[in-house]
C-alpha atoms as a PDB file:
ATOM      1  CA  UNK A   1     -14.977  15.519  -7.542  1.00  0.00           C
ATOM      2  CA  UNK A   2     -13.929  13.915 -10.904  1.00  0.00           C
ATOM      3  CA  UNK A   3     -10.978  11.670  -9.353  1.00  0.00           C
ATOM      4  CA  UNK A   4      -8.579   9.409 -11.900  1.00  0.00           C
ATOM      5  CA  UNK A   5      -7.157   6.038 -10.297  1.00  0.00           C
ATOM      6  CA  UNK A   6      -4.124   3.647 -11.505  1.00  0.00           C
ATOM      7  CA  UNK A   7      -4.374   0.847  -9.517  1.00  0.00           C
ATOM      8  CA  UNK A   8      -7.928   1.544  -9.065  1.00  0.00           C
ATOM      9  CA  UNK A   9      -8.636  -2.926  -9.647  1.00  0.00           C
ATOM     10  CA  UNK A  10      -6.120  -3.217  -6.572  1.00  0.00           C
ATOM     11  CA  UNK A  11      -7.281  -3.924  -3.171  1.00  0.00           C
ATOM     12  CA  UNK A  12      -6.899  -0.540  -1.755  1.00  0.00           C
ATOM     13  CA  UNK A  13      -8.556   0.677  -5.451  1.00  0.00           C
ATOM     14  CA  UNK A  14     -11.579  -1.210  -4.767  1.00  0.00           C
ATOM     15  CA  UNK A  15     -12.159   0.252  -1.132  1.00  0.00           C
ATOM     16  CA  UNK A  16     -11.742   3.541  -2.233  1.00  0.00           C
ATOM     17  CA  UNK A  17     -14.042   3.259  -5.614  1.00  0.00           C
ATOM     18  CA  UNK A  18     -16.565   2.133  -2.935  1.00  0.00           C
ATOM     19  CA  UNK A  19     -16.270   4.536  -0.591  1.00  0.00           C
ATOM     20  CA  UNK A  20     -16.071   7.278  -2.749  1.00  0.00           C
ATOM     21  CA  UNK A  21     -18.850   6.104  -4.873  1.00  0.00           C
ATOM     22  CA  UNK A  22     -21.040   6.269  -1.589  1.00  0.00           C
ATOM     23  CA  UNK A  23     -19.817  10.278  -1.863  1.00  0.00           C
ATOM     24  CA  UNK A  24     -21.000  11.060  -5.045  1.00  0.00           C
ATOM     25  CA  UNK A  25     -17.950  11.567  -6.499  1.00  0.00           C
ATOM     26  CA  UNK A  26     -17.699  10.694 -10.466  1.00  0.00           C
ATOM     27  CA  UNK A  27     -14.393   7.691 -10.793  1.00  0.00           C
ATOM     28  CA  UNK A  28     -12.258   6.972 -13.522  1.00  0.00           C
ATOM     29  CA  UNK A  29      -9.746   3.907 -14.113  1.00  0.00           C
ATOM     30  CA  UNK A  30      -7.025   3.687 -15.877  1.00  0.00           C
ATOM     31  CA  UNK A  31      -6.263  -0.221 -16.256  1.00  0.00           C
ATOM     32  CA  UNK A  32      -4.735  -3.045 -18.463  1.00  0.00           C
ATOM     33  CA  UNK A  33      -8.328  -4.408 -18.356  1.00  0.00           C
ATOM     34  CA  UNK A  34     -11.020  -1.752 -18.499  1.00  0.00           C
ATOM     35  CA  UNK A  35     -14.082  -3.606 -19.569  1.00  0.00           C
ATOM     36  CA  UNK A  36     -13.006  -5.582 -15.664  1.00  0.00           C
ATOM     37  CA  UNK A  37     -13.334  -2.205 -14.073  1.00  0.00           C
ATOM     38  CA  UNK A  38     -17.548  -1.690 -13.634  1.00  0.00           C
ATOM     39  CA  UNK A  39     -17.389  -5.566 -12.601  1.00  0.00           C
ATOM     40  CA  UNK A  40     -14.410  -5.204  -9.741  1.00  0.00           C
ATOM     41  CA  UNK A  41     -14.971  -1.502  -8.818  1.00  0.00           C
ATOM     42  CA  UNK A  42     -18.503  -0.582  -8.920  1.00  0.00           C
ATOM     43  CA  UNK A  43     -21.097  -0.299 -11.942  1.00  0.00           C
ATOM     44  CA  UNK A  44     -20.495   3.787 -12.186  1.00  0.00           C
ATOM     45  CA  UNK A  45     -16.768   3.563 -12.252  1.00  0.00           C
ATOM     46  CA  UNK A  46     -15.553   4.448 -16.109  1.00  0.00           C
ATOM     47  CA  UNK A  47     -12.606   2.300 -17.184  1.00  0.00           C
ATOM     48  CA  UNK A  48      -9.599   3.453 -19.871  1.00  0.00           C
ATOM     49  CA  UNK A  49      -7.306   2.082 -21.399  1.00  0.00           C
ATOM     50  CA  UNK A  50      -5.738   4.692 -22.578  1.00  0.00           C
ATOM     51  CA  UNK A  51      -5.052   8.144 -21.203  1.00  0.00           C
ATOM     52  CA  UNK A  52      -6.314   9.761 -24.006  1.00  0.00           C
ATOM     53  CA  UNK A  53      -9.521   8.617 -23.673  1.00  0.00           C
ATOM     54  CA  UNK A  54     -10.134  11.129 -20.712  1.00  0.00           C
ATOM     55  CA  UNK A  55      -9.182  14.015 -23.674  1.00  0.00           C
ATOM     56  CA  UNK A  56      -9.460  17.561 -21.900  1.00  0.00           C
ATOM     57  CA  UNK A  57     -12.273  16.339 -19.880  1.00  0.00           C
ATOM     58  CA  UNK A  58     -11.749  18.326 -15.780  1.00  0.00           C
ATOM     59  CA  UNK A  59      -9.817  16.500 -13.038  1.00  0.00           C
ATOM     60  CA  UNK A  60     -10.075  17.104  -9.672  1.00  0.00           C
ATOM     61  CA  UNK A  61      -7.281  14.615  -8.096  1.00  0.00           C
ATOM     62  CA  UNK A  62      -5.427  11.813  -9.064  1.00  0.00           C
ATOM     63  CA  UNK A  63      -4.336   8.825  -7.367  1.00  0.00           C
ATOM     64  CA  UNK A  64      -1.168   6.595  -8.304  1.00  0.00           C
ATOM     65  CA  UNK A  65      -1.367   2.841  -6.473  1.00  0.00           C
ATOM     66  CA  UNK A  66      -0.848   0.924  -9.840  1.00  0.00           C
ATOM     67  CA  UNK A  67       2.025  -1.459  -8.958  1.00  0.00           C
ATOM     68  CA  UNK A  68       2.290  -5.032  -9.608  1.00  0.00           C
ATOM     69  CA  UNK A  69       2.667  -7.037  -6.335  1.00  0.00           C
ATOM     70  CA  UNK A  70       5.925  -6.742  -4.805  1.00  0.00           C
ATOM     71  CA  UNK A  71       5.834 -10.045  -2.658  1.00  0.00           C
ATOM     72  CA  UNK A  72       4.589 -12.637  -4.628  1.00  0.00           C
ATOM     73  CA  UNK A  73       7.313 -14.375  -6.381  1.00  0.00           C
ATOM     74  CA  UNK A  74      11.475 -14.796  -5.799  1.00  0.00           C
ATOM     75  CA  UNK A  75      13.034 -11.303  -7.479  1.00  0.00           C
ATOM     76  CA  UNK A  76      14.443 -12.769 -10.437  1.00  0.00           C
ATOM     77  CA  UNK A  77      15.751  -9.954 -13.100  1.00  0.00           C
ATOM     78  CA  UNK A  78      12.557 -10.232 -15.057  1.00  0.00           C
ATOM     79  CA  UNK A  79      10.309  -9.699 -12.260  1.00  0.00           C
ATOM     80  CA  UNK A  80      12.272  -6.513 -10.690  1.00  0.00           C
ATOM     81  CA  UNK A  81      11.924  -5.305 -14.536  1.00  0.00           C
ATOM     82  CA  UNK A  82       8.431  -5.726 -14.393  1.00  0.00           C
ATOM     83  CA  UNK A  83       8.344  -4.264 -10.377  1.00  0.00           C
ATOM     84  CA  UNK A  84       9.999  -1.029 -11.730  1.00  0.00           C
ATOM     85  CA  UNK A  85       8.367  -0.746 -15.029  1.00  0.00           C
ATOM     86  CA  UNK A  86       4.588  -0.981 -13.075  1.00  0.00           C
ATOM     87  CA  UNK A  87       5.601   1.822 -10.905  1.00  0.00           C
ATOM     88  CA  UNK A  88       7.828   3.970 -12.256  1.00  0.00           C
ATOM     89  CA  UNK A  89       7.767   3.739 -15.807  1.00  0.00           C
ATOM     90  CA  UNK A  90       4.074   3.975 -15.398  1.00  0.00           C
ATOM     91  CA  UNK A  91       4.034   6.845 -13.383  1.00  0.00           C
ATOM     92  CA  UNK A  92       6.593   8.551 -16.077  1.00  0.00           C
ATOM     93  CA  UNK A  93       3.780   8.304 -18.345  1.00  0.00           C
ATOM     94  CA  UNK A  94       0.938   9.447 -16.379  1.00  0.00           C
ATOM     95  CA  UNK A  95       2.668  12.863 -15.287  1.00  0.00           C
ATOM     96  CA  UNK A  96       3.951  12.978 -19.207  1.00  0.00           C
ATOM     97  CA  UNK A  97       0.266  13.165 -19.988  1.00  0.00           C
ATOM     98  CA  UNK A  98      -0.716  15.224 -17.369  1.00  0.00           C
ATOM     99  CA  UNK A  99       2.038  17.990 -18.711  1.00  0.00           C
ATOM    100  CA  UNK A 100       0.379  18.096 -21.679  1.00  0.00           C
ATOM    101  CA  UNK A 101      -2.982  19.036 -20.233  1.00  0.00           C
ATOM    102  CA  UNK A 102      -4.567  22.726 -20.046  1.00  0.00           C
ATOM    103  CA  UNK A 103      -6.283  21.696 -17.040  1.00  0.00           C
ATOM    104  CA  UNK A 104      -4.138  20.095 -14.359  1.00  0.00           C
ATOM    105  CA  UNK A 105      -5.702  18.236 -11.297  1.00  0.00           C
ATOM    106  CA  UNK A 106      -5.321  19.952  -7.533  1.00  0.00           C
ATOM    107  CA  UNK A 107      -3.345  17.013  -6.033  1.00  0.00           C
ATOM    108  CA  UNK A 108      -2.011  13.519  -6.799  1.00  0.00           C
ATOM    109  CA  UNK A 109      -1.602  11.433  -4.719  1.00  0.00           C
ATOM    110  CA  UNK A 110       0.955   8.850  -5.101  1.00  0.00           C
ATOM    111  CA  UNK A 111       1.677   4.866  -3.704  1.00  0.00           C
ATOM    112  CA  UNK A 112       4.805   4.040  -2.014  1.00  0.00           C
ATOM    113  CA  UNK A 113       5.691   1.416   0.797  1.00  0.00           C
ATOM    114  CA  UNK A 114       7.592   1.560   4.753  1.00  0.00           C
ATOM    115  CA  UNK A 115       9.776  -0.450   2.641  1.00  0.00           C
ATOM    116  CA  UNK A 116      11.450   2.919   1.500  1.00  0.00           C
ATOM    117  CA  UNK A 117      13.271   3.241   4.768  1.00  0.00           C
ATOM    118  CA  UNK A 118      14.485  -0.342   4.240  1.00  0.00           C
ATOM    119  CA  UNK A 119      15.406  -2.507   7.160  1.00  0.00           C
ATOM    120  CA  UNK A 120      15.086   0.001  10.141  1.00  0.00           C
ATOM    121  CA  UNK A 121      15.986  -2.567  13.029  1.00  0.00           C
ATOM    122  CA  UNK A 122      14.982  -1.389  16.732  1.00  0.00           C
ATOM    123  CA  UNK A 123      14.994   2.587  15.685  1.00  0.00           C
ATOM    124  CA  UNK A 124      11.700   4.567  15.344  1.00  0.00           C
ATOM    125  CA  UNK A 125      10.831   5.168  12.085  1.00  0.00           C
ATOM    126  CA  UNK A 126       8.828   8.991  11.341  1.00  0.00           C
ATOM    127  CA  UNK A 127       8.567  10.316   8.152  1.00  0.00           C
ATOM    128  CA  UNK A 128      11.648  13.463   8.789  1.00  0.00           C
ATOM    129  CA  UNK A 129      14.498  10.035   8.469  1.00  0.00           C
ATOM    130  CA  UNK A 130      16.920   9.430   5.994  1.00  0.00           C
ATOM    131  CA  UNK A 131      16.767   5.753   4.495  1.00  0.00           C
ATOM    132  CA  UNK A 132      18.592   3.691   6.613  1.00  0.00           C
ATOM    133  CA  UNK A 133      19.267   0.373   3.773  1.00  0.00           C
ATOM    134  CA  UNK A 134      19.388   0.532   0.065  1.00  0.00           C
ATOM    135  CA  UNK A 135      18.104  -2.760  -0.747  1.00  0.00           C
ATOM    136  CA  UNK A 136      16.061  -3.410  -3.418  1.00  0.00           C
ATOM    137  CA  UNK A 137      12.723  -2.051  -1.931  1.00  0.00           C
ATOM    138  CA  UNK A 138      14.000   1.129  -0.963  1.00  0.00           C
ATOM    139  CA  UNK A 139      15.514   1.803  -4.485  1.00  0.00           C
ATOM    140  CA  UNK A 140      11.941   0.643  -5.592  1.00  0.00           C
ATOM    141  CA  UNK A 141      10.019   2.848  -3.538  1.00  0.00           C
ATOM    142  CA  UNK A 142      12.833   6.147  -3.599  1.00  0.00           C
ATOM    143  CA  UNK A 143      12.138   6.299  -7.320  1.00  0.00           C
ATOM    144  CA  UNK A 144       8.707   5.742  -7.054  1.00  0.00           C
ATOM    145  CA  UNK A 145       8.551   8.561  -4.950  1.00  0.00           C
ATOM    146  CA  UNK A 146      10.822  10.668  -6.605  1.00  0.00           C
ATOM    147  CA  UNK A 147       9.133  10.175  -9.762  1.00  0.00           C
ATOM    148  CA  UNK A 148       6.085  11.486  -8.361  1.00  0.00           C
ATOM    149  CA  UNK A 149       7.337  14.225  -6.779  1.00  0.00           C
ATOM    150  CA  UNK A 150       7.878  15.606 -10.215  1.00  0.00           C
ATOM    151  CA  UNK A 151       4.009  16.623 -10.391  1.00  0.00           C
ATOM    152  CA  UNK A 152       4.764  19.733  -8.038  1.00  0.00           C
ATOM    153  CA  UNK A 153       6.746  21.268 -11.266  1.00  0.00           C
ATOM    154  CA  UNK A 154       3.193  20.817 -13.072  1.00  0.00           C
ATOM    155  CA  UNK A 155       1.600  23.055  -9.733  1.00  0.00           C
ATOM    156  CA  UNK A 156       0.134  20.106  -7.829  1.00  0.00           C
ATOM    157  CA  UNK A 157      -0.100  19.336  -4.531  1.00  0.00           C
ATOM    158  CA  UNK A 158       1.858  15.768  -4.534  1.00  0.00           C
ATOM    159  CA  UNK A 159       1.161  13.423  -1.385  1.00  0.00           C
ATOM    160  CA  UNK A 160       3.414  10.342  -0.599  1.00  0.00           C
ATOM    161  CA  UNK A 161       1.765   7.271   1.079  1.00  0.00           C
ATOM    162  CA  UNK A 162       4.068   5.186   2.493  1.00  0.00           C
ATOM    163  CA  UNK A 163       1.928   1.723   3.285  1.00  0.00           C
ATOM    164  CA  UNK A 164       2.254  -0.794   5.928  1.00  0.00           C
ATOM    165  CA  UNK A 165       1.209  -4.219   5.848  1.00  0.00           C
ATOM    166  CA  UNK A 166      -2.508  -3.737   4.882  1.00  0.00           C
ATOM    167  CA  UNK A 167      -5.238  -6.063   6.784  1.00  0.00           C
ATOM    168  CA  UNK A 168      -8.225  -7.074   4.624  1.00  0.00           C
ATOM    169  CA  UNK A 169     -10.721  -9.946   4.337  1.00  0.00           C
ATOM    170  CA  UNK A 170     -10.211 -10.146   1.438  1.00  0.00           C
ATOM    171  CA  UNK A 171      -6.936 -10.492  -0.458  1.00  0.00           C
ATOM    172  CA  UNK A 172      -3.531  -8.851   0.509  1.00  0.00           C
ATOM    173  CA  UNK A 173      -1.334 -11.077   2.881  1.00  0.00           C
ATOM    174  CA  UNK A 174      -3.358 -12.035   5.560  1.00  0.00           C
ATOM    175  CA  UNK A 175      -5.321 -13.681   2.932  1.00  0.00           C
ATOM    176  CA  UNK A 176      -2.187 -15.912   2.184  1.00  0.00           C
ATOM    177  CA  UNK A 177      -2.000 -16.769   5.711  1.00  0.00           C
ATOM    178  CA  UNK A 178      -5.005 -17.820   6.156  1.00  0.00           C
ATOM    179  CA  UNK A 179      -4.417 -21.386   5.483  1.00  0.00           C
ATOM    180  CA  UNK A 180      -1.634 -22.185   7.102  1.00  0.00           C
ATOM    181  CA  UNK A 181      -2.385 -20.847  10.216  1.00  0.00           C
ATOM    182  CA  UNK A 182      -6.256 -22.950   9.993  1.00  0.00           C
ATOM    183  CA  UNK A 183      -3.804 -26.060   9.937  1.00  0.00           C
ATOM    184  CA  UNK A 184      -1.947 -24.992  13.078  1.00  0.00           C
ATOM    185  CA  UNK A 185       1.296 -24.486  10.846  1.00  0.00           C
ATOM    186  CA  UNK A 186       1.846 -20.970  11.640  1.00  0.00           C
ATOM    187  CA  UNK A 187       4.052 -19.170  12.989  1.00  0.00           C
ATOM    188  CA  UNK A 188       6.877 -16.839  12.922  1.00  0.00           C
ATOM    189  CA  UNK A 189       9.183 -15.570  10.324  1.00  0.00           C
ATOM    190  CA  UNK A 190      13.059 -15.936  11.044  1.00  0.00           C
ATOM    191  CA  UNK A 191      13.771 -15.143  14.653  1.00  0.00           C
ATOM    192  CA  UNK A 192      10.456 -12.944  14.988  1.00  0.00           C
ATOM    193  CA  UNK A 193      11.913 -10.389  16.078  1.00  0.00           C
ATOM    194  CA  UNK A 194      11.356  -7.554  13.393  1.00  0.00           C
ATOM    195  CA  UNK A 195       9.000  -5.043  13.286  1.00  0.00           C
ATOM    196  CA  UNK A 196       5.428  -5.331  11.225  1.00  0.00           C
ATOM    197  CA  UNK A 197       3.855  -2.002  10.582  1.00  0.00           C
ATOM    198  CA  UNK A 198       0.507  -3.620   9.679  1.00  0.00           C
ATOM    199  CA  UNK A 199      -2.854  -1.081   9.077  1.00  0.00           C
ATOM    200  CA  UNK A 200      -6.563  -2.425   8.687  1.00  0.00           C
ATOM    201  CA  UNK A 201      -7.737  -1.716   5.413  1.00  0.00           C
ATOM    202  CA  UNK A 202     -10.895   0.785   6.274  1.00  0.00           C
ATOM    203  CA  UNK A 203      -7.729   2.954   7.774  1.00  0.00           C
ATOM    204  CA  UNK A 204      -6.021   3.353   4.615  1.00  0.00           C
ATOM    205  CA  UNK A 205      -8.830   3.833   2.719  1.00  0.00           C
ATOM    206  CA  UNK A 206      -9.908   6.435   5.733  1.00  0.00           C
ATOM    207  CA  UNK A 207      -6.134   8.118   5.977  1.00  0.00           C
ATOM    208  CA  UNK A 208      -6.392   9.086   2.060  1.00  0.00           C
ATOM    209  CA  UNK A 209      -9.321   9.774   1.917  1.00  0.00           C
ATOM    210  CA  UNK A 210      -8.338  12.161   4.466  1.00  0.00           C
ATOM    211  CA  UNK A 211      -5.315  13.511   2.882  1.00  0.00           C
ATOM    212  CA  UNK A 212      -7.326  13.766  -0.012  1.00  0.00           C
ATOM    213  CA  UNK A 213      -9.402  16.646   1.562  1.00  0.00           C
ATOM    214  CA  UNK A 214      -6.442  18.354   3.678  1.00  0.00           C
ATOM    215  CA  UNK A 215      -5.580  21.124   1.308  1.00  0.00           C
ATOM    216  CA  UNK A 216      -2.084  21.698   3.191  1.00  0.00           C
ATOM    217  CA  UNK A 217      -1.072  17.518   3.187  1.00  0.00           C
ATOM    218  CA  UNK A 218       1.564  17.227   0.881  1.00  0.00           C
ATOM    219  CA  UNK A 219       4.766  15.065   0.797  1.00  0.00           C
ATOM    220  CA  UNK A 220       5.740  11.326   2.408  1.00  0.00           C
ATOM    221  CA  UNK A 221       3.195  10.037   5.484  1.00  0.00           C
ATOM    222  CA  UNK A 222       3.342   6.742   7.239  1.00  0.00           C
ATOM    223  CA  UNK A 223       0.375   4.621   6.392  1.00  0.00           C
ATOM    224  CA  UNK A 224       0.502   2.026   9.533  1.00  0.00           C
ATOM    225  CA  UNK A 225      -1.851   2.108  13.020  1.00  0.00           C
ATOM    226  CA  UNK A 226       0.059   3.687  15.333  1.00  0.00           C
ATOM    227  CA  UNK A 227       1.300   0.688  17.345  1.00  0.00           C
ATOM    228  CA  UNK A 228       3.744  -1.823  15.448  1.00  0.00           C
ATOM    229  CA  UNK A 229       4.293  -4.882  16.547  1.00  0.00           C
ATOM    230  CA  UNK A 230       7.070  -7.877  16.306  1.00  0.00           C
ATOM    231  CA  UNK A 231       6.473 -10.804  13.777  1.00  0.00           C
ATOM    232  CA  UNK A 232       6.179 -13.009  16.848  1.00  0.00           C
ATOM    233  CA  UNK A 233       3.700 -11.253  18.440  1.00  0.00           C
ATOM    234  CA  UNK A 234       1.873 -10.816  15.031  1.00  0.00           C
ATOM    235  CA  UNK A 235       1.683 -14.783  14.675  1.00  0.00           C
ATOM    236  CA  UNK A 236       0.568 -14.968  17.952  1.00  0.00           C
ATOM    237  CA  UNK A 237      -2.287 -12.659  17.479  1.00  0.00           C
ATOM    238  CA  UNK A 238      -3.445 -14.347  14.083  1.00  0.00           C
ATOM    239  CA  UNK A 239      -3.233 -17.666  15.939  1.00  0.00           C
ATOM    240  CA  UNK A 240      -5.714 -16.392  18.818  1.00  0.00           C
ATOM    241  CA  UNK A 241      -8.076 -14.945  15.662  1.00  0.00           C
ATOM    242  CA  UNK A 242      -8.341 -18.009  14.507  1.00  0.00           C
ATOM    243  CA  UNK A 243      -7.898 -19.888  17.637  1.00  0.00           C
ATOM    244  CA  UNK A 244      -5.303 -22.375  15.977  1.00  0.00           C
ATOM    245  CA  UNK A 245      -1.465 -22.503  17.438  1.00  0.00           C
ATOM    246  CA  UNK A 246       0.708 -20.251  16.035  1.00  0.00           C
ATOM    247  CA  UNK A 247       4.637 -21.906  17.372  1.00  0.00           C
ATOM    248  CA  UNK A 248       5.791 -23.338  13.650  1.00  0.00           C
ATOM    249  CA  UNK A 249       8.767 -20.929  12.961  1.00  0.00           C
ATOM    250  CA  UNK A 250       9.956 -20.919   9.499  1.00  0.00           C
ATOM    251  CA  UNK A 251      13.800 -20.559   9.781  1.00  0.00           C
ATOM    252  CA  UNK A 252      15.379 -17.845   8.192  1.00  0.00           C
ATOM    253  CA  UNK A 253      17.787 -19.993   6.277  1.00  0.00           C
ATOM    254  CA  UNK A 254      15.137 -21.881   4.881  1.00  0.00           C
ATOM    255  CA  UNK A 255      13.388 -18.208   3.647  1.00  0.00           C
ATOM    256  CA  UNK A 256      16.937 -17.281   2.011  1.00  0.00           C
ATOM    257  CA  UNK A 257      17.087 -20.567   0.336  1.00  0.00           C
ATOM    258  CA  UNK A 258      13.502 -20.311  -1.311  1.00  0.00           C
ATOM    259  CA  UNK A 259      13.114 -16.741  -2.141  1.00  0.00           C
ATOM    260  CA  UNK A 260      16.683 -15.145  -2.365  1.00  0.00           C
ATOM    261  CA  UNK A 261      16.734 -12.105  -2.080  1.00  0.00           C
ATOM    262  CA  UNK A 262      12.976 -11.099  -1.828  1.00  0.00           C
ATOM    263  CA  UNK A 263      13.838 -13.019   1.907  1.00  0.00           C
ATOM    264  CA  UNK A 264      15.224  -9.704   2.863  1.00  0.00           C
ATOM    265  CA  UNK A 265      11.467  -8.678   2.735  1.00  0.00           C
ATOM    266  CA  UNK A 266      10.225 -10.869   5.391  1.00  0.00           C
ATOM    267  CA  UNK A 267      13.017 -11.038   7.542  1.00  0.00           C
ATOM    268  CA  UNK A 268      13.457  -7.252   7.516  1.00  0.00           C
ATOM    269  CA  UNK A 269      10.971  -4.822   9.084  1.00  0.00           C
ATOM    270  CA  UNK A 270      10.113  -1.161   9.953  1.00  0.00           C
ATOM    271  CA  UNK A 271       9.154   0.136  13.227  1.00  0.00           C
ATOM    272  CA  UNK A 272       7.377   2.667  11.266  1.00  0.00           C
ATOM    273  CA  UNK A 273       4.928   5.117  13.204  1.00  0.00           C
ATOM    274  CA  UNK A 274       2.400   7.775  11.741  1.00  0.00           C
ATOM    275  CA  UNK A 275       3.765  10.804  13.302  1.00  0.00           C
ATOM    276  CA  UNK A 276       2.213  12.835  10.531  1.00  0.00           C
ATOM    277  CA  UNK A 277      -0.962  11.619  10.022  1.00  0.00           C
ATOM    278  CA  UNK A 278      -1.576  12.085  13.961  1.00  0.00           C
ATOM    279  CA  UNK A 279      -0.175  15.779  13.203  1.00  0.00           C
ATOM    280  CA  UNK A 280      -2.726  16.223  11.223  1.00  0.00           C
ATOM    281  CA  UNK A 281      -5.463  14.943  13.201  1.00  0.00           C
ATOM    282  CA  UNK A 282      -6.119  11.664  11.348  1.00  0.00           C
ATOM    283  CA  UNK A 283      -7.886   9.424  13.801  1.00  0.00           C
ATOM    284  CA  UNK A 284      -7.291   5.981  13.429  1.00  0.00           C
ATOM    285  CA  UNK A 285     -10.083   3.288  13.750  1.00  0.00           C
ATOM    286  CA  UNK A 286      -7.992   0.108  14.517  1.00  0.00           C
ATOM    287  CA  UNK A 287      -4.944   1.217  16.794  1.00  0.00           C
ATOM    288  CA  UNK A 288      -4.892  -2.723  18.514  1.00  0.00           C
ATOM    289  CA  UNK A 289      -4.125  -5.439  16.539  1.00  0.00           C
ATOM    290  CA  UNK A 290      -5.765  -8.337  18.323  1.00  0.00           C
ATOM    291  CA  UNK A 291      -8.867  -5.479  17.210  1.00  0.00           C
ATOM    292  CA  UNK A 292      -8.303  -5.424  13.839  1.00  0.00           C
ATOM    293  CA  UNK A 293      -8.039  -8.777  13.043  1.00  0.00           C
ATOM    294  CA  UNK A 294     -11.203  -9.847  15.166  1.00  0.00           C
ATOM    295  CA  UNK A 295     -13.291  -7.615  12.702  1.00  0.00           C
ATOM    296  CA  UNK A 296     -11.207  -9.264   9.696  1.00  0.00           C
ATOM    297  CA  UNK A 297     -12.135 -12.842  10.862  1.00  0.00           C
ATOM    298  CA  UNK A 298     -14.993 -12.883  12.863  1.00  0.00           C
ATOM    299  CA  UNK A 299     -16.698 -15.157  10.656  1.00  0.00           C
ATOM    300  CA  UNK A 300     -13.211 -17.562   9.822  1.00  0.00           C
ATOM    301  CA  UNK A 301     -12.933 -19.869  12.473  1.00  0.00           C
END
C-alpha cells in the first residue's frame, strides 16, 4: 500500500511509519520539515513539502493527524488561530488537492479528539451522541471532522478517530508528568473527579491500523481502552508506577488563573467508551491502566 501521512513527525505518525514500515508498505510525509522526516520516521519514509510533489503518482489511503498541539500553551487568539489553521485549514487543502486528482485514494482517515463531545460529566459517552458542550475543543474538533467528512463527495471511505489521552514513553502527556510526579508533587487535577479516557499508544497505532484494513469502517470511533477512569484514580496509578506519592492536588482555581480558558481542558473530561471499535472486533491490548503504564515505565523508577 502506497499510504500519504500529515502529521506523520507526530507521536502517533512515528508509531505508525514504524509499524507499517515493518509491513512493507511504501510511506509518504507531507511536513513543514521534510528533509526531518527519514531522521524521525524511518530511513524509507519519503518526505514533501509540497503536495505536488506526489504529482499523479497511486495512493492507496491517506491519513490526516497533522495538528499542532492543543494543550501546550494558555489559548490566547493567536494560538486558537494557529489550532484551527493546523487542522482545518490544512485539511481544506489536502482534500482541495485530492479533488484535483484522476486517481483518488480508497479511504482517509482523519484525526479528531473525545474532546468533540466536550465536557460529558457522569454520562456514557458512545460514538451515536450529540455533543453535549460547545467549548472551544468541540468547535475545534466538529470542524475538523466535518471538514473531513467532505472526502466522501470525492468517493472515499472517510474514518473519524476520536483520541483519548494517548500513553507513550516517549512524548505526549505522560511525558510532562513525569517529573513532577518523580518529586512526589503529583497529584490530582481540580476535584479529580472527571473522567480520563486515556489509550496506550501500541492501541492506537493497533485500532487504525485496524480500521485501516476494515473495508466497511467508516465515520467517528472512540479511540480510548475500554475502561476510563477518574483523574484521581489516574494520579494514583502514575504514583504507584513510579512508586512516588501522588496526594498534591492542584486546585482548580489556581488552573483557571494560569491557563484561562484552556483550564476547561483539564478540569473537563469524557467518559468516553469504544463501543464501535469493540463492534467491530478490535481487540484491545491494554484494557487496565495500572497495565499500561507498568509497560510505559518499567525502566523509570
Amino acid at each position: 500500500m502506497h499510504i500519504l501521512l500529515t502529521g506523520g513527525t507526530g507521536l502517533i505518525g512515528r508509531g505508525l511509519c514504524r509499524h507499517w514500515l515493518a509491513q512493507g508498505h511504501q510511506l509518504t510525509v507531507w511536513s513543514r520539515s521534510p528533509e526531518r522526516v527519514s531522521t524521525l520516521c524511518g530511513a524509507q519514509v519519503r518526505g514533501i513539502g509540497r503536495l505536488e510533489e506526489l504529482g499523479e503518482e497511486p495512493l492507496d489511503a491517506v491519513v490526516n493527524l497533522a495538528g499542532a498541539p492543543i494543550a501546550d500553551r494558555p489559548w490566547t487568539r493567536k494560538r486558537k488561530t494557529l489550532l484551527w489553521a493546523s487542522r482545518i485549514s490544512l485539511t481544506e487543502q489536502l482534500l482541495a488537492w485530492l479533488g484535483q486528482r484522476g486517481q483518488k485514494p480508497q479511504v482517509l482517515i482523519s484525526g479528531s479528539a473525545v474532546g468533540w463531545y466536550g465536557d460529558g460529566g457522569e454520562r456514557e459517552l458512545h460514538e451515536d451522541n450529540p455533543q453535549v458542550t460547545d467549548d472551544f475543543a468541540a468547535q475545534l474538533c466538529g470542524a475538523w471532522e466535518e471538514t473531513a467528512q467532505r472526502a466522501e463527495a470525492q468517493g472515499m471511505r472517510v474514518v473519524l478517530v476520536r483520541t483519548g489521552l494517548v500513553l507513550a514513553r516517549d512524548g505526549g502527556f505522560l511525558k510532562r508528568l513525569l517529573l513532577p510526579f518523580k518529586l512526589g508533587l503529583g497529584g490530582p487535577l481540580g476535584d479529580g473527579r472527571q473522567w480520563m479516557p486515556w489509550i496506550h499508544l501500541e492501541d492506537e497505532i493497533g485500532l487504525i491500523d485496524f480500521l485501516l484494513h476494515q473495508q466497511q469502517a467508516a465515520g467517528p470511533y472512540n479511540a480510548c481502552a475500554p475502561e476510563p477512569v477518574r483523574n484521581a484514580d489516574f494520579a494514583l496509578a502514575l504514583g504507584r508506577a513510579l512508586h512516588r506519592p501522588a496526594i498534591l492536588p492542584a486546585p482548580a482555581f489556581v488552573l483557571r488563573a494560569t491557563l484561562g480558558e484552556l483550564s476547561g481542558l483539564l478540569l473537563g473530561g469524557q467518559r468516553a467508551l469504544p463501543v464501535r471499535l469493540s463492534e467491530a472486533g478490535y481487540q484491545f491490548r491494554f484494557t487496565d491502566l495500572d497495565a499500561a503504564l507498568e509497560d510505559l515505565l518499567a525502566d523509570s523508577h
